[in-house]
N, C-alpha and C. Protein backbone atom coordinates (compact mmCIF):
# COMPACT_ATOMS: atom_id res chain seq x y z
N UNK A 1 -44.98 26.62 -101.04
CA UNK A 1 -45.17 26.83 -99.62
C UNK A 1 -44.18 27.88 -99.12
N UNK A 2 -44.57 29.21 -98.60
CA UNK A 2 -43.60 29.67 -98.13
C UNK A 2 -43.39 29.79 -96.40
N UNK A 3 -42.42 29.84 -95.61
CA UNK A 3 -41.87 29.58 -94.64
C UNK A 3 -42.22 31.13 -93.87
N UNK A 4 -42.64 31.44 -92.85
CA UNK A 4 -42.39 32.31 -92.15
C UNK A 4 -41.38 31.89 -91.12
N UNK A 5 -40.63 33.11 -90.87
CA UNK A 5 -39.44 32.76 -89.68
C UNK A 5 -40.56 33.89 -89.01
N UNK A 6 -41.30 33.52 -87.27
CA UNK A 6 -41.68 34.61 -87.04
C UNK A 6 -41.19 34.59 -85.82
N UNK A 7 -40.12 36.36 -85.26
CA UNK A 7 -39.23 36.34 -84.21
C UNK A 7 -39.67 37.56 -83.42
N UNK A 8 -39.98 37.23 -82.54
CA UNK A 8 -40.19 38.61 -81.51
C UNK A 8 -38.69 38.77 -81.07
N UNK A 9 -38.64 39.85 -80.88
CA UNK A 9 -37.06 41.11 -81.00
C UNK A 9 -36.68 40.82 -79.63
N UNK A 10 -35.67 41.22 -79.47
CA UNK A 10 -34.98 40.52 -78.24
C UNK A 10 -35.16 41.85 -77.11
N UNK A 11 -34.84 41.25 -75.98
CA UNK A 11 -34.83 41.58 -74.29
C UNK A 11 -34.71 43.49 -74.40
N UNK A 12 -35.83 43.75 -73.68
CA UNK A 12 -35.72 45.23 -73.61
C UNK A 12 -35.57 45.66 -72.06
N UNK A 13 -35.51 46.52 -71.63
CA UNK A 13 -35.33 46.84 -70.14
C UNK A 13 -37.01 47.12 -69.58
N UNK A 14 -37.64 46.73 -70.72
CA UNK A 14 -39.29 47.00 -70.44
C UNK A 14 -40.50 45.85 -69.96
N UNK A 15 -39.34 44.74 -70.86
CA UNK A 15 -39.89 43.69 -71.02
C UNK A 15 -40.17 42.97 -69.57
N UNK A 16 -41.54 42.76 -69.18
CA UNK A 16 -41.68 42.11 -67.91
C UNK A 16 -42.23 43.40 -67.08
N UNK A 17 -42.22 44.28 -66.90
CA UNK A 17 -41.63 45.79 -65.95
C UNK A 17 -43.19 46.69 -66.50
N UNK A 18 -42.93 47.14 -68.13
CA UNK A 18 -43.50 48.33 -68.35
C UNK A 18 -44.32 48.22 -69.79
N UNK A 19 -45.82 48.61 -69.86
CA UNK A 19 -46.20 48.10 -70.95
C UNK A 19 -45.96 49.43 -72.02
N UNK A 20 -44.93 49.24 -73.12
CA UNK A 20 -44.97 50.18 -73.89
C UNK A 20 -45.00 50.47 -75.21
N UNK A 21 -46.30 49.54 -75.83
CA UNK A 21 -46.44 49.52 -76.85
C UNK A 21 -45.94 50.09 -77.91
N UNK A 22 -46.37 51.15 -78.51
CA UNK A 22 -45.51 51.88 -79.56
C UNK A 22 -44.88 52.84 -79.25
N UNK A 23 -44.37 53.48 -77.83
CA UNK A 23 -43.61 53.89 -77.74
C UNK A 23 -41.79 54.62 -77.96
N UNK A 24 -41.85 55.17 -78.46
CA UNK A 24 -40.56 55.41 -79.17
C UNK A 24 -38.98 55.76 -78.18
N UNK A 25 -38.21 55.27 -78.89
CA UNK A 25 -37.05 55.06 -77.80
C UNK A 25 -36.53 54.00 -77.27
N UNK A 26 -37.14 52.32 -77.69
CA UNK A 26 -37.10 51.52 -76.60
C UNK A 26 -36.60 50.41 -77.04
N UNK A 27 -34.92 50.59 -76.91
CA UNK A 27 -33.94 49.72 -77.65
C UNK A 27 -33.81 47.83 -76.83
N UNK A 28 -32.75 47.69 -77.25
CA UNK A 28 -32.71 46.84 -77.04
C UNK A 28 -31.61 46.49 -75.84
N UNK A 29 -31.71 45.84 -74.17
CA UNK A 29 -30.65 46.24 -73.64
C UNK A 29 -29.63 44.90 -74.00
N UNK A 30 -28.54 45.32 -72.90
CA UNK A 30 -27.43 44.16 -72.87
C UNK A 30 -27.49 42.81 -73.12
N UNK A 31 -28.45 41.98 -72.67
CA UNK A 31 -29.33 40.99 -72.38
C UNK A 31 -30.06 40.68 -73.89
N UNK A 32 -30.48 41.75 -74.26
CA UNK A 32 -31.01 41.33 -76.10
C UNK A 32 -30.33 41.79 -76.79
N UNK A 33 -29.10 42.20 -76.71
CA UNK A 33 -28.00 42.33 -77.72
C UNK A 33 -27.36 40.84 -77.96
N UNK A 34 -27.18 40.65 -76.36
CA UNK A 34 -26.48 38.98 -76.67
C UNK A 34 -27.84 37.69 -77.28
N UNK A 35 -29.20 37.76 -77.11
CA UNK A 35 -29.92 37.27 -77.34
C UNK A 35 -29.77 37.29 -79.18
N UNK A 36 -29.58 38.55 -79.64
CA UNK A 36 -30.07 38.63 -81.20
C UNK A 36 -28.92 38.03 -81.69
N UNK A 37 -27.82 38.51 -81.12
CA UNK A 37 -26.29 38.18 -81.46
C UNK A 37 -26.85 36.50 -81.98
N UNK A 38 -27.03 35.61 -80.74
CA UNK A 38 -27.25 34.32 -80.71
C UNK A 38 -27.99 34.11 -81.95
N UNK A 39 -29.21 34.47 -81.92
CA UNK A 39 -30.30 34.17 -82.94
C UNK A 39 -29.53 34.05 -84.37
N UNK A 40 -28.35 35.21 -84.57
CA UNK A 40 -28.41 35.38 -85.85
C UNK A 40 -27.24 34.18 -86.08
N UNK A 41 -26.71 33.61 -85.33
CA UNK A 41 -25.86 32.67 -85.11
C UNK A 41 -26.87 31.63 -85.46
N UNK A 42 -27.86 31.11 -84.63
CA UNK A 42 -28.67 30.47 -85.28
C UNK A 42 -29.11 29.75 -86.37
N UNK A 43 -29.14 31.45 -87.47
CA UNK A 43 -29.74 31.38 -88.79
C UNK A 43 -29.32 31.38 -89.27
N UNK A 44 -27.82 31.19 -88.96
CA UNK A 44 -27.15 31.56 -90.19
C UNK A 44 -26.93 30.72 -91.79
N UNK A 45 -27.39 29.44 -91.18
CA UNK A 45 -27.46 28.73 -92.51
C UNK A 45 -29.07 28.48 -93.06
N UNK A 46 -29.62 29.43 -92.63
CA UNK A 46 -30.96 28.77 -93.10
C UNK A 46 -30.99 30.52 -94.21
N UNK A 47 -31.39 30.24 -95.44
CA UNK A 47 -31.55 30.69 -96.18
C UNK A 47 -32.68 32.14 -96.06
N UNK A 48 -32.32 33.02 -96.27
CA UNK A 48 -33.76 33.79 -96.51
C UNK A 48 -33.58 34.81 -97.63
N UNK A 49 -35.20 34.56 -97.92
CA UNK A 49 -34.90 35.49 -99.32
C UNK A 49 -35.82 36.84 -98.75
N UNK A 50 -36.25 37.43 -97.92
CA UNK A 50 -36.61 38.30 -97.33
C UNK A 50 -36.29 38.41 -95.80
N UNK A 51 -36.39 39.84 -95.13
CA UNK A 51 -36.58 40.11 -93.49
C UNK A 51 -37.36 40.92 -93.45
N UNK A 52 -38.32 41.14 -92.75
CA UNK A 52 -39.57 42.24 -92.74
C UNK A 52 -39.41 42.49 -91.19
N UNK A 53 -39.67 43.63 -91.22
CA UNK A 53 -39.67 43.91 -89.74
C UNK A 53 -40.60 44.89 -89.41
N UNK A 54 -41.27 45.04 -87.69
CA UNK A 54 -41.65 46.47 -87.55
C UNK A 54 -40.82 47.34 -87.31
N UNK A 55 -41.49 48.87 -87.59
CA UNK A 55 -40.25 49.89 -87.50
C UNK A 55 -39.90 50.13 -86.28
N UNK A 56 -40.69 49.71 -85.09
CA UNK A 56 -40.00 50.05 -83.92
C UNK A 56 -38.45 49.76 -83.62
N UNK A 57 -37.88 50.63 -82.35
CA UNK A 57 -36.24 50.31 -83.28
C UNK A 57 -35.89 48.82 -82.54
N UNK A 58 -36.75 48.48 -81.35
CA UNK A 58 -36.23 47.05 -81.73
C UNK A 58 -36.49 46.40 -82.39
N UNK A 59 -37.39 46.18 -83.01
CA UNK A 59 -37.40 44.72 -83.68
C UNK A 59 -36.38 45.57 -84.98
N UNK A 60 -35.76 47.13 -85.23
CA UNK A 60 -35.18 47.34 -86.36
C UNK A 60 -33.94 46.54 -85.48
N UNK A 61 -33.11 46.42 -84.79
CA UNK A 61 -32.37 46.17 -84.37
C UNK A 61 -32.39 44.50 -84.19
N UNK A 62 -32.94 43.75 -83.93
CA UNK A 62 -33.03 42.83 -84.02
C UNK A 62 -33.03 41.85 -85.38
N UNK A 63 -33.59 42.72 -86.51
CA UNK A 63 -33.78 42.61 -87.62
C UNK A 63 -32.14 42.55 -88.22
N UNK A 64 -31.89 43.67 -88.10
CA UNK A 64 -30.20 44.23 -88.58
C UNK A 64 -29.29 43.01 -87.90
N UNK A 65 -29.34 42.63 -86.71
CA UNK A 65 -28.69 41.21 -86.49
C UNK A 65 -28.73 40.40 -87.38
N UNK A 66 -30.04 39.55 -87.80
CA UNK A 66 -29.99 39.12 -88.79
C UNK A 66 -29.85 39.18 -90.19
N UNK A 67 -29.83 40.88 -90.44
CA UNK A 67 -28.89 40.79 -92.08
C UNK A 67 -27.51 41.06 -91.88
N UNK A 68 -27.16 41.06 -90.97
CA UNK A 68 -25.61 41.68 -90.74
C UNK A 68 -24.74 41.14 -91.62
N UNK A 69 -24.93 39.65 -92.07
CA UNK A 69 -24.12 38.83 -92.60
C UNK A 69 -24.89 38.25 -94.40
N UNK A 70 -25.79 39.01 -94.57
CA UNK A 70 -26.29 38.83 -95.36
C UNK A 70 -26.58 40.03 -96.84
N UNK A 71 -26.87 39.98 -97.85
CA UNK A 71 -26.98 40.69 -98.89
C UNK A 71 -28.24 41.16 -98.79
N UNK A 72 -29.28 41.77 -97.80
CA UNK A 72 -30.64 42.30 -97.51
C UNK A 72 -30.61 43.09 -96.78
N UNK A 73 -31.38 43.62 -97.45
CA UNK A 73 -32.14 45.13 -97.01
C UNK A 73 -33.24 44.76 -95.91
N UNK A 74 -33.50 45.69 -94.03
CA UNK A 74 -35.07 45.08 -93.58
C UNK A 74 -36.00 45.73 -94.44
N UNK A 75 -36.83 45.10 -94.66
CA UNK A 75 -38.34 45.87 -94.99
C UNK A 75 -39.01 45.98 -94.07
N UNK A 76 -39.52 47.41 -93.75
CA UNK A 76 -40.00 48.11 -92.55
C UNK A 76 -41.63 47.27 -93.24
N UNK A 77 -42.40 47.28 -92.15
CA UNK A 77 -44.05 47.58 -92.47
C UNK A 77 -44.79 47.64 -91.18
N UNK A 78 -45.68 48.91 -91.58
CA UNK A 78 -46.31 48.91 -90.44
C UNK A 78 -47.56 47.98 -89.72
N UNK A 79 -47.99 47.34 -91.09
CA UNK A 79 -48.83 45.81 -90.07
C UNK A 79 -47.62 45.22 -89.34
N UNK A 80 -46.68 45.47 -88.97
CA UNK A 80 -46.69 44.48 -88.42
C UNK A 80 -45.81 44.78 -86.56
N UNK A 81 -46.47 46.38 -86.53
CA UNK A 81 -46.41 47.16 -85.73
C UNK A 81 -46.47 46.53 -83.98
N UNK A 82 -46.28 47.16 -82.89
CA UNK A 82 -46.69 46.49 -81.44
C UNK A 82 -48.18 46.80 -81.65
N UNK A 83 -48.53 46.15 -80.43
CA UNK A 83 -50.19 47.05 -80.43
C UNK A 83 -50.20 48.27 -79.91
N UNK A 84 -51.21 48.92 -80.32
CA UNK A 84 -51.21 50.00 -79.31
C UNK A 84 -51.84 49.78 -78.12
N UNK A 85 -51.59 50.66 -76.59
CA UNK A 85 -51.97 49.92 -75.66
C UNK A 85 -52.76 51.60 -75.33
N UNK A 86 -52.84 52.05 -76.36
CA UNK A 86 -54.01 53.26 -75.47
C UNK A 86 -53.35 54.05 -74.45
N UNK A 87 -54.47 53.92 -73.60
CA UNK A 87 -54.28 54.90 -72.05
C UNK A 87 -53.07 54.00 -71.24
N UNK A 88 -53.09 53.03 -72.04
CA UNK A 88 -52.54 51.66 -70.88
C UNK A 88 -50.81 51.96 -71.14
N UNK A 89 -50.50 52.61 -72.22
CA UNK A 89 -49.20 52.78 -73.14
C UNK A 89 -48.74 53.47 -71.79
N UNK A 90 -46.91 53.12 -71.34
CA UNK A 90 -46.01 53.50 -70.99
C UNK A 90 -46.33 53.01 -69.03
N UNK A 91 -47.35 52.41 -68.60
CA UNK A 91 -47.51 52.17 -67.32
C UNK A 91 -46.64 51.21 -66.65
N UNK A 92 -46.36 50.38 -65.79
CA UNK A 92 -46.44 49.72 -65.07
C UNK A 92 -47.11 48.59 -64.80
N UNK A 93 -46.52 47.08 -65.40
CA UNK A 93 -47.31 46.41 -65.27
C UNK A 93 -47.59 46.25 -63.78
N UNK A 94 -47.06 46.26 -62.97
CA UNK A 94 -46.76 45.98 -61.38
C UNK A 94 -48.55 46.86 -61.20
N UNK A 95 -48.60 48.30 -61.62
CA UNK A 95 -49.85 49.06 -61.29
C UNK A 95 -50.83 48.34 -62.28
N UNK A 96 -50.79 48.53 -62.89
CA UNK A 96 -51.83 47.67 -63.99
C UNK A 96 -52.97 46.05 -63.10
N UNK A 97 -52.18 45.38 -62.92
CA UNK A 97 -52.04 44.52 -62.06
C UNK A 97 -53.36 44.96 -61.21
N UNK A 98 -53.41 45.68 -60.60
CA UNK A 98 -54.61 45.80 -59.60
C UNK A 98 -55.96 46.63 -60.34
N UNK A 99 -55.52 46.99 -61.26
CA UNK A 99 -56.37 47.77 -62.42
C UNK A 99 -57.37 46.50 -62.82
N UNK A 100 -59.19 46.41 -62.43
CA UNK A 100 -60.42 45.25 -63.21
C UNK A 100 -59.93 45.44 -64.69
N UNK A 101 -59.90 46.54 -65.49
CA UNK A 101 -59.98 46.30 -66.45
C UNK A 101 -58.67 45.90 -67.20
N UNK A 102 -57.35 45.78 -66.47
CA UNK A 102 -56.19 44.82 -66.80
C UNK A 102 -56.94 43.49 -66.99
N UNK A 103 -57.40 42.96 -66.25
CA UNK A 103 -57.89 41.65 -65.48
C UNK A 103 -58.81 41.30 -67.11
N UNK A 104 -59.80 41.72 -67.31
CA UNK A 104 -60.88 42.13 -67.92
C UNK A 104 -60.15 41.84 -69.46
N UNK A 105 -59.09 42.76 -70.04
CA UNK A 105 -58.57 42.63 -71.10
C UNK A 105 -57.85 40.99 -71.20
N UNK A 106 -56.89 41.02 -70.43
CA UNK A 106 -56.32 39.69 -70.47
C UNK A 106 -57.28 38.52 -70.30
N UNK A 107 -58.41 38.56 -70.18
CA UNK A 107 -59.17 36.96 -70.02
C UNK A 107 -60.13 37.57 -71.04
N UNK A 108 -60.61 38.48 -71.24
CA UNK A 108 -61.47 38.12 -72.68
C UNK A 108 -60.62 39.22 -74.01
N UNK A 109 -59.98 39.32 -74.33
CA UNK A 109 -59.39 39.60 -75.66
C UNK A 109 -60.25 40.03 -77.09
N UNK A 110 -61.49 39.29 -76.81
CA UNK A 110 -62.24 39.05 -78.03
C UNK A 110 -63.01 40.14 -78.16
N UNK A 111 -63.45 40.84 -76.78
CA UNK A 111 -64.40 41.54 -76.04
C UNK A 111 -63.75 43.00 -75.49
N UNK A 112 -62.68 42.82 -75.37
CA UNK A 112 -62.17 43.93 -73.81
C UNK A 112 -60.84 44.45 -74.84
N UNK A 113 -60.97 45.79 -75.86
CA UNK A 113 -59.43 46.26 -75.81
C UNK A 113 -59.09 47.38 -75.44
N UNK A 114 -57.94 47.62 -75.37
CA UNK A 114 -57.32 48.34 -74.35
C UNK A 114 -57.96 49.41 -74.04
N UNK A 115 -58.34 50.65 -73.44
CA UNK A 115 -59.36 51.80 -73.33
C UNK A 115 -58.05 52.80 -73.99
N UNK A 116 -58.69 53.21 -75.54
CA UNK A 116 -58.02 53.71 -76.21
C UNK A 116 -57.09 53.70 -76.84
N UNK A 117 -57.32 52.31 -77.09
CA UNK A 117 -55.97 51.47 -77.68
C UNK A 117 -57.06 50.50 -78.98
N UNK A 118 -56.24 49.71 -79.44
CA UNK A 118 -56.63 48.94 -80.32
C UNK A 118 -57.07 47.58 -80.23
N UNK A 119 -58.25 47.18 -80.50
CA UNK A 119 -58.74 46.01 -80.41
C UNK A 119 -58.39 44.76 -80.67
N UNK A 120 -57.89 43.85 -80.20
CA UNK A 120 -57.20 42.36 -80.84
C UNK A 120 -57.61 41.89 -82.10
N UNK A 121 -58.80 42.31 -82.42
CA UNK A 121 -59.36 42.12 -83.70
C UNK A 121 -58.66 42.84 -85.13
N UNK A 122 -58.52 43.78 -84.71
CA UNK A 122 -57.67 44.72 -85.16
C UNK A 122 -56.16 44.46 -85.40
N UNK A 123 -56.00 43.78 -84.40
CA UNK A 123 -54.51 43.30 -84.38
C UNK A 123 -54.31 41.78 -85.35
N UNK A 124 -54.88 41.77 -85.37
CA UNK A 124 -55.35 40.05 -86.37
C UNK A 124 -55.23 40.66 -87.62
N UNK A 125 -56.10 41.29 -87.89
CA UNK A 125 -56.63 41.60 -88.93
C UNK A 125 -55.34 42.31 -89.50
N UNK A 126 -54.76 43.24 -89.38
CA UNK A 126 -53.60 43.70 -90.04
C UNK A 126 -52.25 42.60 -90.01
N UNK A 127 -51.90 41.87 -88.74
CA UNK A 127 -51.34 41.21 -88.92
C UNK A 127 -51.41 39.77 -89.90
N UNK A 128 -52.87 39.68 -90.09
CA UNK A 128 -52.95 38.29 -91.26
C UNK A 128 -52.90 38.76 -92.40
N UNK A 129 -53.46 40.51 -92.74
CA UNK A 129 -53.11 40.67 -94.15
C UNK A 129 -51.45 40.88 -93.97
N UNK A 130 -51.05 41.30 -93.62
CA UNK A 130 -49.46 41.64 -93.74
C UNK A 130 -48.59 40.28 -93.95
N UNK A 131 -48.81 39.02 -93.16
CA UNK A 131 -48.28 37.89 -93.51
C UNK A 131 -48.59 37.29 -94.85
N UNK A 132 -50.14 37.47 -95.68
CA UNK A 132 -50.42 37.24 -97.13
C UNK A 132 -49.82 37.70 -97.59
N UNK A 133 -49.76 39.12 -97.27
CA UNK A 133 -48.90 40.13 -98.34
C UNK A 133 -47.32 39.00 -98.99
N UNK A 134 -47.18 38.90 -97.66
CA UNK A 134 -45.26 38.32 -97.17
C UNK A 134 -45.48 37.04 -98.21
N UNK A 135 -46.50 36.18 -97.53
CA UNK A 135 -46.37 34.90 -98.10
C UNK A 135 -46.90 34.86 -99.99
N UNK A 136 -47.74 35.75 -100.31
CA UNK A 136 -47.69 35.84 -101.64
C UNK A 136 -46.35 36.50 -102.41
N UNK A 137 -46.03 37.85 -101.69
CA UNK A 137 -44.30 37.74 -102.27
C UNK A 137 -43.29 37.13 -102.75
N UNK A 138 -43.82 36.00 -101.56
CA UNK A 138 -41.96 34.77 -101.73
C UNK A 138 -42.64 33.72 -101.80
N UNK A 139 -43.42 32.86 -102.78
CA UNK A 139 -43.55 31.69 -102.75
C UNK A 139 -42.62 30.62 -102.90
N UNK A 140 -43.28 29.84 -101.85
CA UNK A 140 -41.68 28.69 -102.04
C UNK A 140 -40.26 29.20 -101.23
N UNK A 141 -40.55 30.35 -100.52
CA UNK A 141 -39.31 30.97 -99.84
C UNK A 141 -39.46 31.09 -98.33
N UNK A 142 -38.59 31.31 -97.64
CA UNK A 142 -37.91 31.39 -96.44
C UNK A 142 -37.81 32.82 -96.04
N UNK A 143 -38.92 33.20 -95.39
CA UNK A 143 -38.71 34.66 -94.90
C UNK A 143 -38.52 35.03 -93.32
N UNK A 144 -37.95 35.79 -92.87
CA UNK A 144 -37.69 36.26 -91.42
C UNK A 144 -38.83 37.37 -91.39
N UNK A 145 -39.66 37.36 -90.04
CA UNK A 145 -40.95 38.24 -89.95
C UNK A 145 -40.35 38.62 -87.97
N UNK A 146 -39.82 40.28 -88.24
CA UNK A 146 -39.37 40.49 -86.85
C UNK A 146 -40.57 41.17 -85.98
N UNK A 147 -41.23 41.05 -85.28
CA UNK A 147 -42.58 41.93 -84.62
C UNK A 147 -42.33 41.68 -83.21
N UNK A 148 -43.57 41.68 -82.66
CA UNK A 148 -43.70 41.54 -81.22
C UNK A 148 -44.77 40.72 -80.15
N UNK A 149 -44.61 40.39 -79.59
CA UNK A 149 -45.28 38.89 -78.57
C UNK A 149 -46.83 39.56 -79.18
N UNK A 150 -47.61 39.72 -78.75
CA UNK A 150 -48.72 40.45 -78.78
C UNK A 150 -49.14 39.72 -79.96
N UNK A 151 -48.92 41.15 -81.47
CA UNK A 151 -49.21 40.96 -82.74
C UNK A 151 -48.51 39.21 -83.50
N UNK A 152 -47.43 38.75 -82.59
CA UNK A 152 -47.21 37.51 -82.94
C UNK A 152 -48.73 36.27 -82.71
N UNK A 153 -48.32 36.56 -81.50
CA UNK A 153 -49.71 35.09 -80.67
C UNK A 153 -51.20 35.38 -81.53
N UNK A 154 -51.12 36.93 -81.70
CA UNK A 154 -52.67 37.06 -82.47
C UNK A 154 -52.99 36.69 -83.41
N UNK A 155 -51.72 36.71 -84.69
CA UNK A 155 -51.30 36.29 -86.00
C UNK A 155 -51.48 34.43 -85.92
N UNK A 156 -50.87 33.93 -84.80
CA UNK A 156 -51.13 32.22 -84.68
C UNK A 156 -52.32 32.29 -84.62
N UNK A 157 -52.90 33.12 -83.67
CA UNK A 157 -54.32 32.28 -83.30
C UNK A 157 -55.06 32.47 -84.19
N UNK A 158 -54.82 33.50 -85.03
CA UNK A 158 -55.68 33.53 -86.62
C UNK A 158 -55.51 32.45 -87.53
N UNK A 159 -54.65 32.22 -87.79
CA UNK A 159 -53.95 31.09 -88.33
C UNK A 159 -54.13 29.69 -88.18
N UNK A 160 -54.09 29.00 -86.83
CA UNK A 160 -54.41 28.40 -86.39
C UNK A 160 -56.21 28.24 -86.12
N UNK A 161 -56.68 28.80 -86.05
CA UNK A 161 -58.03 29.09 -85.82
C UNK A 161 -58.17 28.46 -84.25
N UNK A 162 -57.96 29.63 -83.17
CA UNK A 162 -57.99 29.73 -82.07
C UNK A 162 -58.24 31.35 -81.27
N UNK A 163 -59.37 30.81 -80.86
CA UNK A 163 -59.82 32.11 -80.05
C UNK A 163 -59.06 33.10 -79.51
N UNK A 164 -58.39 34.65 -79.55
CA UNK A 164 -57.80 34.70 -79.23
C UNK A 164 -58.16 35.46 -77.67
N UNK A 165 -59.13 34.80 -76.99
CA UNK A 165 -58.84 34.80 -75.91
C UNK A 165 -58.24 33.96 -75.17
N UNK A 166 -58.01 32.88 -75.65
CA UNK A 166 -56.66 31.65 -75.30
C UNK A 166 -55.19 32.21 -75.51
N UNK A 167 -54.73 33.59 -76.28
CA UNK A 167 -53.78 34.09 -76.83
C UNK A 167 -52.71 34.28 -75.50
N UNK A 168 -52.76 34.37 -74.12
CA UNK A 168 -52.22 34.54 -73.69
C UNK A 168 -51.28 32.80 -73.19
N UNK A 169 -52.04 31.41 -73.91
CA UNK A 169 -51.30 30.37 -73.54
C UNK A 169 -50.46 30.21 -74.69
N UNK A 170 -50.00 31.00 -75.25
CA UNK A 170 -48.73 30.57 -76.76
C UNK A 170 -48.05 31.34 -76.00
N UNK A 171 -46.81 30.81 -75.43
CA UNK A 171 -45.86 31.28 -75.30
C UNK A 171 -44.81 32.24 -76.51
N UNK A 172 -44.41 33.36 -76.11
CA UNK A 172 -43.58 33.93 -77.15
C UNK A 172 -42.56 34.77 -76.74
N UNK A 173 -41.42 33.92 -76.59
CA UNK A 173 -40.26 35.14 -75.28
C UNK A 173 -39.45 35.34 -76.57
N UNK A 174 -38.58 36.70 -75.82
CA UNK A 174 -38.02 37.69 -76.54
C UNK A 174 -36.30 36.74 -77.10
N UNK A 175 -36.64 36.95 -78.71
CA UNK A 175 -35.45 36.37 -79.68
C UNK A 175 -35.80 34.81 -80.20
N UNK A 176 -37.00 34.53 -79.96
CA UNK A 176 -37.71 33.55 -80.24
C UNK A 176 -37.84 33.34 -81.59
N UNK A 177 -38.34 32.33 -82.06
CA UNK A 177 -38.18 31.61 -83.49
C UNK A 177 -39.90 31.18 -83.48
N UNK A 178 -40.20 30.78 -84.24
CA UNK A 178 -42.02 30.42 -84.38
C UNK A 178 -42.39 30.48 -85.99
N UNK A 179 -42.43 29.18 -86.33
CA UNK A 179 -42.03 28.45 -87.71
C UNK A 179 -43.53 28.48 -88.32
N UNK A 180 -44.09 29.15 -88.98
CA UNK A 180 -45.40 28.91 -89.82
C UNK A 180 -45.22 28.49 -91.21
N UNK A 181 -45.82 27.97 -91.72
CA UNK A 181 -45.94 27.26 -92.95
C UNK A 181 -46.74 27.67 -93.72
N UNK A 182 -47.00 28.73 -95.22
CA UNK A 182 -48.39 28.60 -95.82
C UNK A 182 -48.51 29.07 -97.19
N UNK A 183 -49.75 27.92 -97.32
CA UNK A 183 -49.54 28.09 -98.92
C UNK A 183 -51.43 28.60 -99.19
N UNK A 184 -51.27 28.46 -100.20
CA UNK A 184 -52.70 29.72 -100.73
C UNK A 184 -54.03 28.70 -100.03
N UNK A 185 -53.70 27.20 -99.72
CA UNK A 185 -54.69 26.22 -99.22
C UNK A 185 -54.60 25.71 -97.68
N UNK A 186 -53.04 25.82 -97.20
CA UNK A 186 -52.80 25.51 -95.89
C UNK A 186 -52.29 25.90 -95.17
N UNK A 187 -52.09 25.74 -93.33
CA UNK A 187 -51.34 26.01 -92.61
C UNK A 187 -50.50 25.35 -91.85
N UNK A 188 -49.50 25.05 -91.42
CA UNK A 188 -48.93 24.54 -90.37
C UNK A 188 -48.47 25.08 -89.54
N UNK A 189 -48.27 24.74 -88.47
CA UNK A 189 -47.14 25.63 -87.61
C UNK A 189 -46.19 23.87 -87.18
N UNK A 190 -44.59 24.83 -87.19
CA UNK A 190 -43.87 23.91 -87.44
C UNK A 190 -43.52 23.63 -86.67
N UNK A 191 -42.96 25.00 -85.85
CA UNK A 191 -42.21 25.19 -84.50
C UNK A 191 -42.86 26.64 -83.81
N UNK A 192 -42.96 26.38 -82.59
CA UNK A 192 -43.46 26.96 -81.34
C UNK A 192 -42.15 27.58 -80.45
N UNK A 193 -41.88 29.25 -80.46
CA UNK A 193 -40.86 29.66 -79.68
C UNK A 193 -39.86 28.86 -79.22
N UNK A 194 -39.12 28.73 -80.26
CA UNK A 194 -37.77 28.18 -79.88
C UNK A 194 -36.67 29.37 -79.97
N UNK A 195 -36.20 28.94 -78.64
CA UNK A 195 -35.40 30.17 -78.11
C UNK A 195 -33.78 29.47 -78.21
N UNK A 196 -33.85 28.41 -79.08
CA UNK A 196 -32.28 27.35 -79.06
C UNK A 196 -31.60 26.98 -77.78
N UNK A 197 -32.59 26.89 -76.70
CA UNK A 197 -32.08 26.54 -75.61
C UNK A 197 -32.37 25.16 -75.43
């Protein structure tokens, strides 16, 4: 059985404010420095024989928290990328907000992706092969998987076998923990965004 640790990257100055999917540049502020700090405090006794991360530089940064104290290298991969948000990349959620087809995307998911962006289906789909990949790697092991709310909740609801137009009720805040379980026959989920509060 191997363990996913799966952690969305800590507090950005975007987070809440500005949707900016793969955008480049978009660290991590004050607020998720002390968040990752914590996390890696956290983990520190829980074993891992891998950290995979996306290359965006937060979750690289968030990632690097957690080897700081450890003998590992991150492994970049790009499944396991933000989404892309298209035309929608770098806006304003505040403007978005009055935008039908904001409205439109967020209640059907299954149906509605972003206009020029990438389809949730899409986002599943790379994100469930990328976790096989992970979980055939390390059997029987304890891996850290650093990504982002989005490609996280899509990855459960695959997993879980849940529509992911429900994807917006899994909570997944930034420096979060989200415990999957899986072996070549099953799934669990162990733990649900635990933020150690």
């Amino acid at each position: 059985m191997t363990t996913l640790l799966l952690i969305r990257h800590g507090m950005t100055d975007a987070v809440g404010r500005r949707l900016t999917g793969r955008m480049p540049g978009i660290y991590l502020n004050e607020q998720g420095k002390r968040e990752v700090e914590a996390l890696a405090v956290r983990l520190e006794k829980t074993p891992l024989a891998a950290i995979y991360a996306s290359p965006l530089e937060r979750t690289q940064e968030t990632a690097r928290a957690i080897a700081a104290e450890r003998q590992l290298d991150i492994i970049s991969r790009e499944g396991l990328v933000e989404s892309d948000f298209g035309d929608w990349s770098g806006r304003l959620l505040a403007d978005l907000a009055v935008d039908i087809g904001w409205k439109r995307f967020n209640d059907n998911r299954s149906s509605t992706p972003a206009p020029g962006g990438e389809h949730m289906t899409e986002i599943q789909a790379r994100m469930g092969r990328e976790l096989l990949r992970i979980r055939d790697a390390h059997p029987d092991q304890t891996v850290a998987v650093v990504s982002h709310a989005d490609p996280l909740r899509a990855a459960l609801c695959l997993f879980l076998g849940i529509s992911v137009d429900l994807l917006g009720r899994l909570e997944i805040s930034t420096a979060s923990v989200t415990t999957l379980r899986l072996t070549p026959d099953s799934v669990s989920l162990q733990r649900l965004n635990d933020t150690g509060a």
